[in-house]
PDB file of N, CA and C in Angstrom:
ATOM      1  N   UNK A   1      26.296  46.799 -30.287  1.00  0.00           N
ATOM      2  CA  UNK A   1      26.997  47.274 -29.117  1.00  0.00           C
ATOM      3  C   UNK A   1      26.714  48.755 -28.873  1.00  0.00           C
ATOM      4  N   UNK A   2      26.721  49.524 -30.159  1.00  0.00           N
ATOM      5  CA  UNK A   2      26.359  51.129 -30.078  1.00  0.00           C
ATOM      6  C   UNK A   2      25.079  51.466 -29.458  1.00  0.00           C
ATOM      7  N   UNK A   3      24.045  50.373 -29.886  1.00  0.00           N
ATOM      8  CA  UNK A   3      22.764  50.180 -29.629  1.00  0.00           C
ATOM      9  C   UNK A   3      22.357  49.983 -27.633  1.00  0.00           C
ATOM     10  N   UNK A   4      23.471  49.167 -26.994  1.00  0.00           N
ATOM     11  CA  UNK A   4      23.385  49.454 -25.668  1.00  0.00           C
ATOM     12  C   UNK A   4      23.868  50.620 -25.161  1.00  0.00           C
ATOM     13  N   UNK A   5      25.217  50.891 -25.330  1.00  0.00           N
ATOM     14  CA  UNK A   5      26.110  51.620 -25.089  1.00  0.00           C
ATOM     15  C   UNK A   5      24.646  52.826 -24.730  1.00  0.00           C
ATOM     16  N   UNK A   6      23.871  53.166 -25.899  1.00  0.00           N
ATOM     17  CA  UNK A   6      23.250  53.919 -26.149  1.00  0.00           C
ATOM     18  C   UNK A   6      21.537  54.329 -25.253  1.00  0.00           C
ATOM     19  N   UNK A   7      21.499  52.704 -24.622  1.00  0.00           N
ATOM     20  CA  UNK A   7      20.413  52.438 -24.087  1.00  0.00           C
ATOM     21  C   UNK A   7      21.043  52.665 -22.734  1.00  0.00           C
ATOM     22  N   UNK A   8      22.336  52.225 -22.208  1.00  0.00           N
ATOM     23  CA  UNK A   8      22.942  52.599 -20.350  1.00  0.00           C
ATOM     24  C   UNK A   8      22.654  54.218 -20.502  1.00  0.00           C
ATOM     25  N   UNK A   9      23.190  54.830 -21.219  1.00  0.00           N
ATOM     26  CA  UNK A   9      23.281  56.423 -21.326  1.00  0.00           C
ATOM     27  C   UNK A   9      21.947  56.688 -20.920  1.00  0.00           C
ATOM     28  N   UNK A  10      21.224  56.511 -21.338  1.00  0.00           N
ATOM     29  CA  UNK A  10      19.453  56.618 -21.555  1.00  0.00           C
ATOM     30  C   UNK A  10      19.361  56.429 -20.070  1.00  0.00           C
ATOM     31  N   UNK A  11      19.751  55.490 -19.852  1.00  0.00           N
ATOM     32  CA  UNK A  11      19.276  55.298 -18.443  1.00  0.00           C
ATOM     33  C   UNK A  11      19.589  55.728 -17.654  1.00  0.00           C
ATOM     34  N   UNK A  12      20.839  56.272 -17.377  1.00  0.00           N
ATOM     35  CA  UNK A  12      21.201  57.487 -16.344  1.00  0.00           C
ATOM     36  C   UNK A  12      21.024  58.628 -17.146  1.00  0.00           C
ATOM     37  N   UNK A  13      20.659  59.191 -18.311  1.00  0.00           N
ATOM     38  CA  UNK A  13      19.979  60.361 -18.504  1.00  0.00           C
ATOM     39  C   UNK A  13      17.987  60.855 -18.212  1.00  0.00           C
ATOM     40  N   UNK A  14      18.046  59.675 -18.150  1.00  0.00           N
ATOM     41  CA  UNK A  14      16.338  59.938 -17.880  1.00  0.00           C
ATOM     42  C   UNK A  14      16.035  59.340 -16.437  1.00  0.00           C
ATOM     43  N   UNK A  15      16.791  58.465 -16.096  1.00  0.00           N
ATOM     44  CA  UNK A  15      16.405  58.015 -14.433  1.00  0.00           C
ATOM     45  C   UNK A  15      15.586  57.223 -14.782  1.00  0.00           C
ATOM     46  N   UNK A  16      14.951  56.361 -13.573  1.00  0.00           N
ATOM     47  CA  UNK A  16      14.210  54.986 -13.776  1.00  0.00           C
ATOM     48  C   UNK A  16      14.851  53.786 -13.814  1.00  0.00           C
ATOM     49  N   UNK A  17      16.257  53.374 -14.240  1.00  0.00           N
ATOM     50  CA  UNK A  17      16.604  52.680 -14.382  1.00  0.00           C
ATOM     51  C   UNK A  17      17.132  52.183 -13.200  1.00  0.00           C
ATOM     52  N   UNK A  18      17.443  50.554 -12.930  1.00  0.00           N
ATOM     53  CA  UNK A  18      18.590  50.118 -11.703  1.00  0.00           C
ATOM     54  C   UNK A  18      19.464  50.325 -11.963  1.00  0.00           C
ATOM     55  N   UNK A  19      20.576  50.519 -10.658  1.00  0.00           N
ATOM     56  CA  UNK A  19      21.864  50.816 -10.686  1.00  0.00           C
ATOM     57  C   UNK A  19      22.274  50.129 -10.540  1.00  0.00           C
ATOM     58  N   UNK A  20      24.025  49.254 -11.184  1.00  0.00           N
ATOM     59  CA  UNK A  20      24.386  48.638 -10.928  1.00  0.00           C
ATOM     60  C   UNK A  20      24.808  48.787  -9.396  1.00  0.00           C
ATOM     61  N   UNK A  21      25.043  47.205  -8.660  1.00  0.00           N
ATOM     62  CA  UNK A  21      25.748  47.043  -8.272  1.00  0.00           C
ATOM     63  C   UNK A  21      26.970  47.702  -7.306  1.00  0.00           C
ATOM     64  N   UNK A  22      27.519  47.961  -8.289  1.00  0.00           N
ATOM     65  CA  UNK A  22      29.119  48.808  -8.078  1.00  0.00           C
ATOM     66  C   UNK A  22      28.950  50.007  -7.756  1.00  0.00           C
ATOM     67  N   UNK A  23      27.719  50.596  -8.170  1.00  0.00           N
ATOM     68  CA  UNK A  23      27.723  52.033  -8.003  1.00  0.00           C
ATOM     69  C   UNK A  23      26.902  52.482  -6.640  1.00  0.00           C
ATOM     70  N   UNK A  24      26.127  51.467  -5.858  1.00  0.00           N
ATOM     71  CA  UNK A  24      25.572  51.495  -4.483  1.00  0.00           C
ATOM     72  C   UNK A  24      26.314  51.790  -3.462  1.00  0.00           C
ATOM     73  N   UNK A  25      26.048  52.622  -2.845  1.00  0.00           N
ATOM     74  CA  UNK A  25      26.815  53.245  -1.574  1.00  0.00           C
ATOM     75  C   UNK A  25      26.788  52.261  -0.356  1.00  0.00           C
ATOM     76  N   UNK A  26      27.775  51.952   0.263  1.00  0.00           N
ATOM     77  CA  UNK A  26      26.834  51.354   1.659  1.00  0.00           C
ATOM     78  C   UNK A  26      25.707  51.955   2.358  1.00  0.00           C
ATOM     79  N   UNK A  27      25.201  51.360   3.175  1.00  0.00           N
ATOM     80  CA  UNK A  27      24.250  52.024   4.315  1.00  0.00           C
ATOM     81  C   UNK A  27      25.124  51.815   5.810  1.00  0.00           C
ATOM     82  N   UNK A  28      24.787  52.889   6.458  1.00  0.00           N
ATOM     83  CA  UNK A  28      25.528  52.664   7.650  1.00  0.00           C
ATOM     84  C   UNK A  28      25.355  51.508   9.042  1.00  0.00           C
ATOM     85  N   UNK A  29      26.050  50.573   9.052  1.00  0.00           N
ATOM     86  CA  UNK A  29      25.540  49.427   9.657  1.00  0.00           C
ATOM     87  C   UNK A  29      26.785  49.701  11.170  1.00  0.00           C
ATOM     88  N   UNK A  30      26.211  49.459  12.206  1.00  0.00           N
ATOM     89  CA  UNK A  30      26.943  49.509  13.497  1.00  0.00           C
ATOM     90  C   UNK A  30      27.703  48.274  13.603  1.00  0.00           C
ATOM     91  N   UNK A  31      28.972  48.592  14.024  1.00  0.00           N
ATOM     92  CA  UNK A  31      29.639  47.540  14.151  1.00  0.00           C
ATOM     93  C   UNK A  31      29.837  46.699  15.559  1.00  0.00           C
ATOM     94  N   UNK A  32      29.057  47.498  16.690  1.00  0.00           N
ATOM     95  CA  UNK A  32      29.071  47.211  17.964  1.00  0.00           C
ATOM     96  C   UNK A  32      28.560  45.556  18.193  1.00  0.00           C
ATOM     97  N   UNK A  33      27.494  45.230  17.509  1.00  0.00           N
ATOM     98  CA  UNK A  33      27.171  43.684  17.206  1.00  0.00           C
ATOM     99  C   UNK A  33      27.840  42.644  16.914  1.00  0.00           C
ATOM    100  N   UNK A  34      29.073  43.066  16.211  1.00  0.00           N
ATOM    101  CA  UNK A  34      30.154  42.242  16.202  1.00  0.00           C
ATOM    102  C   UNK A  34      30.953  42.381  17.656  1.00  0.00           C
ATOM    103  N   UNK A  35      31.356  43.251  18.519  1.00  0.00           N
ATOM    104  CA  UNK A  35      32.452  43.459  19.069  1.00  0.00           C
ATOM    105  C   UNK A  35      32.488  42.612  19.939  1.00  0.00           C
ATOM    106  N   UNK A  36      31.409  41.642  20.695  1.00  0.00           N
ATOM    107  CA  UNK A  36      31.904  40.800  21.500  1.00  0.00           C
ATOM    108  C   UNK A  36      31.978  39.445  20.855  1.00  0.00           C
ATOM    109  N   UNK A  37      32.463  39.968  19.338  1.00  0.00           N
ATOM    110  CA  UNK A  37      32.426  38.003  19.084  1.00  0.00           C
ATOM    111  C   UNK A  37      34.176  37.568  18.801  1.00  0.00           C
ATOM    112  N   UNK A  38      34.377  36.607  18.812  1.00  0.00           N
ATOM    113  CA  UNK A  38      35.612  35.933  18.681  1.00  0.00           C
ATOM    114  C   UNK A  38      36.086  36.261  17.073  1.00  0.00           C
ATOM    115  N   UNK A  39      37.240  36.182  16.691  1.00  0.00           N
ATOM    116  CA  UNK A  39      37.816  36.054  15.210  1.00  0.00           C
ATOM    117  C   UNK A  39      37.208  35.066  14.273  1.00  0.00           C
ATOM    118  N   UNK A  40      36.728  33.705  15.057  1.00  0.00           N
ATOM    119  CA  UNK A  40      36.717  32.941  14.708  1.00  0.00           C
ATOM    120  C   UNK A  40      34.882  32.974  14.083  1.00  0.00           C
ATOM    121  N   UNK A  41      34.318  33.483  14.893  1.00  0.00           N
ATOM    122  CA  UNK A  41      32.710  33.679  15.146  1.00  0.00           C
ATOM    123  C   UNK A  41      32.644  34.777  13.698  1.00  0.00           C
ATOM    124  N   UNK A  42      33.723  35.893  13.857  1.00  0.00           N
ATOM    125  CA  UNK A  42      33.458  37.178  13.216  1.00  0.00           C
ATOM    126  C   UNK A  42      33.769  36.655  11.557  1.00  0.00           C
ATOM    127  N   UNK A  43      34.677  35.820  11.696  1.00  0.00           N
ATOM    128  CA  UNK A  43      35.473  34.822   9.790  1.00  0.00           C
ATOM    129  C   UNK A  43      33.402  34.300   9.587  1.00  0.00           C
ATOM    130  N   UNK A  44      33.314  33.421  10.552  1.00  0.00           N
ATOM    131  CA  UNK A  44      31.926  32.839   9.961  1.00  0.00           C
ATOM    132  C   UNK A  44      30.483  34.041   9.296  1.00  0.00           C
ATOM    133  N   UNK A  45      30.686  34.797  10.443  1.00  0.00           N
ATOM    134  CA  UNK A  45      30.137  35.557   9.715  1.00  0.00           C
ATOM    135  C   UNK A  45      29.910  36.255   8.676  1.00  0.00           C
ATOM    136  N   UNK A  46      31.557  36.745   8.375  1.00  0.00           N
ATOM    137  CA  UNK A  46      31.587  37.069   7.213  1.00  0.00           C
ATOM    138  C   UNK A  46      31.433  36.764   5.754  1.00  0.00           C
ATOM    139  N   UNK A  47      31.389  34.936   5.784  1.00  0.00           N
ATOM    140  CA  UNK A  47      31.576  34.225   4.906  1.00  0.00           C
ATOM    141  C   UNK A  47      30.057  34.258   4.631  1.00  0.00           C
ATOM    142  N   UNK A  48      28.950  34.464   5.413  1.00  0.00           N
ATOM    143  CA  UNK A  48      27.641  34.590   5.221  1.00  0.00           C
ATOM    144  C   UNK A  48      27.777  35.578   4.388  1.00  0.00           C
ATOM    145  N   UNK A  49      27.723  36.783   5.159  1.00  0.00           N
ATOM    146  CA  UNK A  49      27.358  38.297   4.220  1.00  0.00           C
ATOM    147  C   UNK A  49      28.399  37.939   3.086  1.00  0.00           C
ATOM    148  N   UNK A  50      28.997  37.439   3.150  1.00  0.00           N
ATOM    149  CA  UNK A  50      29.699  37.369   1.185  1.00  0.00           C
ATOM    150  C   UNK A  50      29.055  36.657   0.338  1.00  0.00           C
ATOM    151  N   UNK A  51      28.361  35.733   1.048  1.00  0.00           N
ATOM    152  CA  UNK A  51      28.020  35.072  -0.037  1.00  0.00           C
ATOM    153  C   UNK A  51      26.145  35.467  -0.572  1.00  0.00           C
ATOM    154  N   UNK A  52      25.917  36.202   0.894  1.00  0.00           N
ATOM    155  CA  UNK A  52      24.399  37.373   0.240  1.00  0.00           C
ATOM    156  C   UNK A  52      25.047  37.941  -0.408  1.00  0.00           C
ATOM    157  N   UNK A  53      26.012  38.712  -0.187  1.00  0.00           N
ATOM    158  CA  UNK A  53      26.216  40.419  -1.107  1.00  0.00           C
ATOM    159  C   UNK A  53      26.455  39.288  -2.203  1.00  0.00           C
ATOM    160  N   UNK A  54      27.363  38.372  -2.860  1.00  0.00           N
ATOM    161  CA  UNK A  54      26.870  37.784  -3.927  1.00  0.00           C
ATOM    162  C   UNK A  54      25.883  37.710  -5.258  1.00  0.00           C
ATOM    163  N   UNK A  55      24.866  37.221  -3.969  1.00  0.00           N
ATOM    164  CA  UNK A  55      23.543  36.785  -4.347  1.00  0.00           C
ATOM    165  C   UNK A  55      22.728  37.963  -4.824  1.00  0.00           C
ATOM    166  N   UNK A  56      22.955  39.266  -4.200  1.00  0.00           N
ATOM    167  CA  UNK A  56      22.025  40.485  -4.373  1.00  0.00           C
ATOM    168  C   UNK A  56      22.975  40.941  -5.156  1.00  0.00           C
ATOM    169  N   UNK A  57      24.203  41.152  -5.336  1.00  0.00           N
ATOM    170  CA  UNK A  57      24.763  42.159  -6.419  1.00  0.00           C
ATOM    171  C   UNK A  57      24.772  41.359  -7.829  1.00  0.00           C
ATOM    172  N   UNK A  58      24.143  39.798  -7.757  1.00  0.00           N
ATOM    173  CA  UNK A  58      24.040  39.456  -9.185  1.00  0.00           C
ATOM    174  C   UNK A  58      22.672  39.593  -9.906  1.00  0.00           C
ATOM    175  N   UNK A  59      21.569  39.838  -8.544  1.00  0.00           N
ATOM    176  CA  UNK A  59      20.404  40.084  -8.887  1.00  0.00           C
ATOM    177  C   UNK A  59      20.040  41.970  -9.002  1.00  0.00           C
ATOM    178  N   UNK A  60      20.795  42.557  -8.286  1.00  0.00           N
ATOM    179  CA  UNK A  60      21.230  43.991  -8.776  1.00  0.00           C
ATOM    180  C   UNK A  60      21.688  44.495 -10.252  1.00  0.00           C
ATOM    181  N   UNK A  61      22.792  43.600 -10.639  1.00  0.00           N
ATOM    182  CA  UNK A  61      23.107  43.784 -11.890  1.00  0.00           C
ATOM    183  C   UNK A  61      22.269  43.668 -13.158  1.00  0.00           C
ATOM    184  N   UNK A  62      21.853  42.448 -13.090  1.00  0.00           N
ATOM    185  CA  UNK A  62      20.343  41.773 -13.996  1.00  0.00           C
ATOM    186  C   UNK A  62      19.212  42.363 -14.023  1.00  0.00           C
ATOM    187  N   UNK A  63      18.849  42.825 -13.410  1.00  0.00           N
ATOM    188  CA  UNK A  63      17.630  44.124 -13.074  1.00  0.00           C
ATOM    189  C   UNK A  63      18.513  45.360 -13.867  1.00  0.00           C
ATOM    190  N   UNK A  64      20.186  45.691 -13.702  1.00  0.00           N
ATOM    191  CA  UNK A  64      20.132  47.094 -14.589  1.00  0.00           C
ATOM    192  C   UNK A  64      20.234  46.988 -15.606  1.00  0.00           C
ATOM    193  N   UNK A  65      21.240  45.340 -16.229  1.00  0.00           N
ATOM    194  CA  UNK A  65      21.291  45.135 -17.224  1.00  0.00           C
ATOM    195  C   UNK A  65      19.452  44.865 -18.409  1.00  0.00           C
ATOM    196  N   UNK A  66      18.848  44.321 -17.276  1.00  0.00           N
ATOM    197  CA  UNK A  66      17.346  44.428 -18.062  1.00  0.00           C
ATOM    198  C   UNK A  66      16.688  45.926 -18.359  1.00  0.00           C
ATOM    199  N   UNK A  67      17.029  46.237 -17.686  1.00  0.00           N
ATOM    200  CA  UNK A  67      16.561  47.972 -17.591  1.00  0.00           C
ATOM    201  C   UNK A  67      17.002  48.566 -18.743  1.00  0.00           C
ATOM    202  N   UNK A  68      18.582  48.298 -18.797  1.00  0.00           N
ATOM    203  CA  UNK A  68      19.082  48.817 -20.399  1.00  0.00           C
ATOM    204  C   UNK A  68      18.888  48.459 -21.470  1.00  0.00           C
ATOM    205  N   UNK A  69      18.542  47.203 -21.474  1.00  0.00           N
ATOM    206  CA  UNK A  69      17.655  46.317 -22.731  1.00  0.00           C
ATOM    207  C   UNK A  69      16.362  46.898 -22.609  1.00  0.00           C
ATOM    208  N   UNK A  70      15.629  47.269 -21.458  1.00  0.00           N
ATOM    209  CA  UNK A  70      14.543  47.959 -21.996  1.00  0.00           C
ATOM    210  C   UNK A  70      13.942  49.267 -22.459  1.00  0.00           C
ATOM    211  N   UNK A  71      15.392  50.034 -21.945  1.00  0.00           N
ATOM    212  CA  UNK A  71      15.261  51.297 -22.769  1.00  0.00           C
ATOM    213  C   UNK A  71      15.868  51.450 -23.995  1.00  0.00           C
ATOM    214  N   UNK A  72      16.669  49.954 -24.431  1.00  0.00           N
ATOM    215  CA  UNK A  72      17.134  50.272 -25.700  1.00  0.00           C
ATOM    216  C   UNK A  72      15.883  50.065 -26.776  1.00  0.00           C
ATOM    217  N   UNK A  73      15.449  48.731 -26.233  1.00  0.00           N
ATOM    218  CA  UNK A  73      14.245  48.639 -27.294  1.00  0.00           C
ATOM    219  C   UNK A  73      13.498  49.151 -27.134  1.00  0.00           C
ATOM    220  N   UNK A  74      13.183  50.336 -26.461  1.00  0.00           N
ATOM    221  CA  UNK A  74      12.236  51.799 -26.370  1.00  0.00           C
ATOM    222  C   UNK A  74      12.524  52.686 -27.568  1.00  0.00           C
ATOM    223  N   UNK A  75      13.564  53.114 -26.726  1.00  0.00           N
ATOM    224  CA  UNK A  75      14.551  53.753 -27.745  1.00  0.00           C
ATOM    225  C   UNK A  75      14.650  53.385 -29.310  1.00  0.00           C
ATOM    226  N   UNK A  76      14.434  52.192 -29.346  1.00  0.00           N
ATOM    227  CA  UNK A  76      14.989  51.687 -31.151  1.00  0.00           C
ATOM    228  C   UNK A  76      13.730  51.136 -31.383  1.00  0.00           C
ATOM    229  N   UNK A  77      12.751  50.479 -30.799  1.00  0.00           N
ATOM    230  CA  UNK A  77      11.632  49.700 -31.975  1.00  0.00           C
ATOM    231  C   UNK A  77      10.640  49.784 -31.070  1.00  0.00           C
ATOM    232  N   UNK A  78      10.420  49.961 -29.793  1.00  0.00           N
ATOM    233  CA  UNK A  78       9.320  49.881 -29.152  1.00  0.00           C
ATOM    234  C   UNK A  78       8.504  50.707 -28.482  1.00  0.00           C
ATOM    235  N   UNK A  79       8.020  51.508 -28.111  1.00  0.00           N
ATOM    236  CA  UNK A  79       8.042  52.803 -26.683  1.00  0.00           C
ATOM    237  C   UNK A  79       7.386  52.301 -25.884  1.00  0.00           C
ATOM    238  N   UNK A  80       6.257  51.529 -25.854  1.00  0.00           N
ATOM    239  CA  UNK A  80       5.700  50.444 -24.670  1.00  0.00           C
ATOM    240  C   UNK A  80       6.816  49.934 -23.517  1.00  0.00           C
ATOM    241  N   UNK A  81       8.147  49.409 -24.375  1.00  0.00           N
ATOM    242  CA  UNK A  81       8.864  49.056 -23.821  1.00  0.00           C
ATOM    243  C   UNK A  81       9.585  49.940 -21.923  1.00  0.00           C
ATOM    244  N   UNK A  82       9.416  50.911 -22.473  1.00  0.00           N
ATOM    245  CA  UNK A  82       9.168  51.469 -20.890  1.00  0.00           C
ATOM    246  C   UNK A  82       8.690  51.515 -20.038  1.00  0.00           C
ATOM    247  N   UNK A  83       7.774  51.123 -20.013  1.00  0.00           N
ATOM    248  CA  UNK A  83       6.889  50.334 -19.101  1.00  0.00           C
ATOM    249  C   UNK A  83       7.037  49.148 -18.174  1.00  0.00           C
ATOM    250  N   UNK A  84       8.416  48.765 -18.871  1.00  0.00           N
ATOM    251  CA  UNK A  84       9.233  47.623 -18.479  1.00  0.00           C
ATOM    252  C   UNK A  84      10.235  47.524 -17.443  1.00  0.00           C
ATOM    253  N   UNK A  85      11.093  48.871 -17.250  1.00  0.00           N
ATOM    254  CA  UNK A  85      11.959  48.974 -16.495  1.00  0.00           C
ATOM    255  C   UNK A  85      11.346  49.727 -15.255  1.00  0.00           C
ATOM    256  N   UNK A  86      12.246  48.595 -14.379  1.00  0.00           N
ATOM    257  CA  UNK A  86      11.743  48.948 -12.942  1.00  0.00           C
ATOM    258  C   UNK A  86      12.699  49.664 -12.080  1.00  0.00           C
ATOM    259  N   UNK A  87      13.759  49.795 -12.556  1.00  0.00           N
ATOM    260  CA  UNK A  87      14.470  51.065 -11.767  1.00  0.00           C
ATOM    261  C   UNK A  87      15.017  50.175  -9.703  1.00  0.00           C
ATOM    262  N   UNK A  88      15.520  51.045  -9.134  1.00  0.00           N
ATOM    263  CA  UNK A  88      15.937  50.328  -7.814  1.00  0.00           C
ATOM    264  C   UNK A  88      14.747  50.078  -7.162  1.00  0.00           C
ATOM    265  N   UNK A  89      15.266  49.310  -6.180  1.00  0.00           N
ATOM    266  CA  UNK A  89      14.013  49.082  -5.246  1.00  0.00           C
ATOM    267  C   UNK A  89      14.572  48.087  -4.110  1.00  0.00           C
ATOM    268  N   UNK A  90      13.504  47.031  -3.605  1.00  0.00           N
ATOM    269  CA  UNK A  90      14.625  46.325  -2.346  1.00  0.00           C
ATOM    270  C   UNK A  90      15.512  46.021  -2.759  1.00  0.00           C
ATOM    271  N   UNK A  91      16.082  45.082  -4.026  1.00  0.00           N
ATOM    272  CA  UNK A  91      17.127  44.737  -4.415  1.00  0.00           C
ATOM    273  C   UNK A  91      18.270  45.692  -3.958  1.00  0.00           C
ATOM    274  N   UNK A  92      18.166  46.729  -4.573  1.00  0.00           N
ATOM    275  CA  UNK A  92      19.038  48.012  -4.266  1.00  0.00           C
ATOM    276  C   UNK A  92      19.351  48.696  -2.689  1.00  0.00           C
ATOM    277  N   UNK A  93      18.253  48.187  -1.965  1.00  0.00           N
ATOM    278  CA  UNK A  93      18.549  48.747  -0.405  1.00  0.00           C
ATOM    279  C   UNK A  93      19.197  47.523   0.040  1.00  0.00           C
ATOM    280  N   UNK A  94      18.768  45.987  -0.768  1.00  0.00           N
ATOM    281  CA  UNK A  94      19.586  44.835  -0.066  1.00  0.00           C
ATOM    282  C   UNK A  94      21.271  45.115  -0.333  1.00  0.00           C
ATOM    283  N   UNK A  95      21.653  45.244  -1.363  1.00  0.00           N
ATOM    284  CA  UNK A  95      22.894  45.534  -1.865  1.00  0.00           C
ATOM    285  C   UNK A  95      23.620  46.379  -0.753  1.00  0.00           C
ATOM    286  N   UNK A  96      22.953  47.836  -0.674  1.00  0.00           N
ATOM    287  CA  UNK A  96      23.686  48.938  -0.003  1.00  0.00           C
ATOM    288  C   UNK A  96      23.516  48.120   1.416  1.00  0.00           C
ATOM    289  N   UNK A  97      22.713  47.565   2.174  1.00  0.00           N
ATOM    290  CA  UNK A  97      22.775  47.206   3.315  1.00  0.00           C
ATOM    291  C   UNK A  97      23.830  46.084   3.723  1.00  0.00           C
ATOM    292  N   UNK A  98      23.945  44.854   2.491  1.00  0.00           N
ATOM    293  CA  UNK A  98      25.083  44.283   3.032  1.00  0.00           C
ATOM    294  C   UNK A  98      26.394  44.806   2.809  1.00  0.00           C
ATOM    295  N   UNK A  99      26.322  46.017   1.830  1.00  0.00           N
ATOM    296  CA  UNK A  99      27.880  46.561   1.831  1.00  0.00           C
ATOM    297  C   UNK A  99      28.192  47.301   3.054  1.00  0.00           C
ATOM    298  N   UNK A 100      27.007  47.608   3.975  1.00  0.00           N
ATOM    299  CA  UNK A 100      27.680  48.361   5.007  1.00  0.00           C
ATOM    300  C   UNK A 100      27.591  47.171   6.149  1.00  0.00           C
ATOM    301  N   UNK A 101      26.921  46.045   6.051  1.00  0.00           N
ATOM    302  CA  UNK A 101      27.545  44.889   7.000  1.00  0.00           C
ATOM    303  C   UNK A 101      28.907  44.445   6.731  1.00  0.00           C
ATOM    304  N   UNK A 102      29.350  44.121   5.523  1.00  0.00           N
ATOM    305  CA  UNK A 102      30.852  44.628   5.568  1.00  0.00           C
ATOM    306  C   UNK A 102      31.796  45.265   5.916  1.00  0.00           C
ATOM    307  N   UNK A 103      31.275  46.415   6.097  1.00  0.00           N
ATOM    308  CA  UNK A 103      32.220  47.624   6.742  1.00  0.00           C
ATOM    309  C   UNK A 103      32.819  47.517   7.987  1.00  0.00           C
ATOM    310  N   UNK A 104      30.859  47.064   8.497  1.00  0.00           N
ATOM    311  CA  UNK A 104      30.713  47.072  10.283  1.00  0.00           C
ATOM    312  C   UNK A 104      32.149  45.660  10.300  1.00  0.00           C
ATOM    313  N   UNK A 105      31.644  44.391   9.751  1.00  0.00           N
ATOM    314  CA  UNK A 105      33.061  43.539   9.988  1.00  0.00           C
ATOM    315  C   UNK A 105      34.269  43.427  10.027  1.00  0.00           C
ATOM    316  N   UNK A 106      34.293  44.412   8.843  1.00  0.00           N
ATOM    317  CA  UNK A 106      35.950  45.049   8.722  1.00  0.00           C
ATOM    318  C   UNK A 106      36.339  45.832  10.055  1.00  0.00           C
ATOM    319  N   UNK A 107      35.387  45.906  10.367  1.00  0.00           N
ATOM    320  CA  UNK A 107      36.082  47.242  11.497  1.00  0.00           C
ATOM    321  C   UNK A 107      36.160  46.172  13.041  1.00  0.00           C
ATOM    322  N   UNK A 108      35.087  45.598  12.965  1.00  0.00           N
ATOM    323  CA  UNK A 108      35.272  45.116  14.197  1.00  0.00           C
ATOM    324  C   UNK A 108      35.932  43.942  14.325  1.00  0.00           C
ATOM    325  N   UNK A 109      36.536  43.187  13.131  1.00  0.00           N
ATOM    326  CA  UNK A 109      37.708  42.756  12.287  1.00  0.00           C
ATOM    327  C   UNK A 109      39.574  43.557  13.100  1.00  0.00           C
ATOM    328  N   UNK A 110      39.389  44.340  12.874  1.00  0.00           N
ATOM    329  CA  UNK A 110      40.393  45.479  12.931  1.00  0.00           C
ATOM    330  C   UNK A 110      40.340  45.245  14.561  1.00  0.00           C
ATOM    331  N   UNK A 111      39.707  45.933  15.155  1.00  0.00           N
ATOM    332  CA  UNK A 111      39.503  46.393  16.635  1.00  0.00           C
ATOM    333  C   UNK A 111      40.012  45.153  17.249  1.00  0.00           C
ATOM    334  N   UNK A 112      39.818  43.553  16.760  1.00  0.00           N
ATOM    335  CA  UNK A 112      39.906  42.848  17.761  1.00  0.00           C
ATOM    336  C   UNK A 112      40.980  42.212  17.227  1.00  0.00           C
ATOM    337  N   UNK A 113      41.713  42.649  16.070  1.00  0.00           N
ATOM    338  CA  UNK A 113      43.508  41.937  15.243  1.00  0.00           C
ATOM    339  C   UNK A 113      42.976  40.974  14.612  1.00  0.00           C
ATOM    340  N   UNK A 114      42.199  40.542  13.830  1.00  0.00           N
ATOM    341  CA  UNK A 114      41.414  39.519  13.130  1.00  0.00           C
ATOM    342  C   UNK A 114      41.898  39.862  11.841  1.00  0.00           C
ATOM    343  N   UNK A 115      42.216  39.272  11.078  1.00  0.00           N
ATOM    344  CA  UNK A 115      42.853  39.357  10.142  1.00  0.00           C
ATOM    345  C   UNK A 115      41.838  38.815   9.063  1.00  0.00           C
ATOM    346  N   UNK A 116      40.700  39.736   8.505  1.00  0.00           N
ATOM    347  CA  UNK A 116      39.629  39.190   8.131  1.00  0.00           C
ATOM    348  C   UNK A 116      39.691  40.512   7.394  1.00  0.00           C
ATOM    349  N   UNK A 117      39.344  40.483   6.107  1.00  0.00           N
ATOM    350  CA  UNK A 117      38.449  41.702   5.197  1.00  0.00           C
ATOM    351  C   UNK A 117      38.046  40.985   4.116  1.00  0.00           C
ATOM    352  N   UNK A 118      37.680  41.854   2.971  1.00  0.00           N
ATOM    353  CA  UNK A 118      36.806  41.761   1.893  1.00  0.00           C
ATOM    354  C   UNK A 118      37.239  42.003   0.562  1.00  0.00           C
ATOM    355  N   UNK A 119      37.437  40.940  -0.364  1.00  0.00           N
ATOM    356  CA  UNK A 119      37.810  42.186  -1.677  1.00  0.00           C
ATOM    357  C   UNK A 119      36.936  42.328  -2.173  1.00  0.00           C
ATOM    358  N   UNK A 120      37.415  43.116  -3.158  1.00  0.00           N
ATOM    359  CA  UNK A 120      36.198  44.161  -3.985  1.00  0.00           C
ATOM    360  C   UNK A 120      36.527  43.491  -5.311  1.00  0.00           C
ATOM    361  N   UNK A 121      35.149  43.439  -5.731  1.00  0.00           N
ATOM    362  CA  UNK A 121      34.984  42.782  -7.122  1.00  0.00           C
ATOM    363  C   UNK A 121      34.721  43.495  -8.235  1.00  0.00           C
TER     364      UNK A 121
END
């Protein structure tokens, strides 16, 4: 356990690594695309982008969690092993992009009394 603990550190001390998940900012997504749709139109939608952001924040995670396995066994038995970690990339712009299609829903959610949001996981 000391042995990861030791390999995440690594990885936000040297950079290269993916970020989880959780720690992705949104991107700024307009919410005007929603505003002429119904409650009913705007629920369907949302149930889409939940179930991408899903899909990309489990393939976000697995990419950092591999990343930290590969700087641990850098770190402890290998140094080739760096060579291994691939750090963010689309995964990481997919993530931040559907967290800010969220936003845009929430809001245009709001604007039209739709009683629709998101929890946070």
């Amino acid at each position: 356990m000391k042995k990861i603990i030791c390999a995440v550190a690594a990885c936000g001390i040297l950079g290269g690594c993916a970020t989880p998940a959780k720690n992705i900012a949104p991107a700024y997504v307009s919410s005007v695309g929603y505003n002429n749709m119904g409650c009913g139109a705007i629920a369907a939608e949302a149930q889409a982008i939940s179930a991408a952001a899903v899909r990309a924040n489990g393939q976000q995670n697995a990419k950092a969690t591999g990343d930290a396995v590969a700087m641990g066994v850098a770190l402890v038995v290998f140094w080739p092993a760096v060579f291994f970690i691939g750090g963010d990339g689309a995964s990481a712009a997919e993530v931040s992009r559907l967290k800010g299609e969220m936003q845009a829903i929430e809001t245009a959610a709001r604007r039209r009394g739709c009683k629709i949001g998101f929890r946070a996981s």
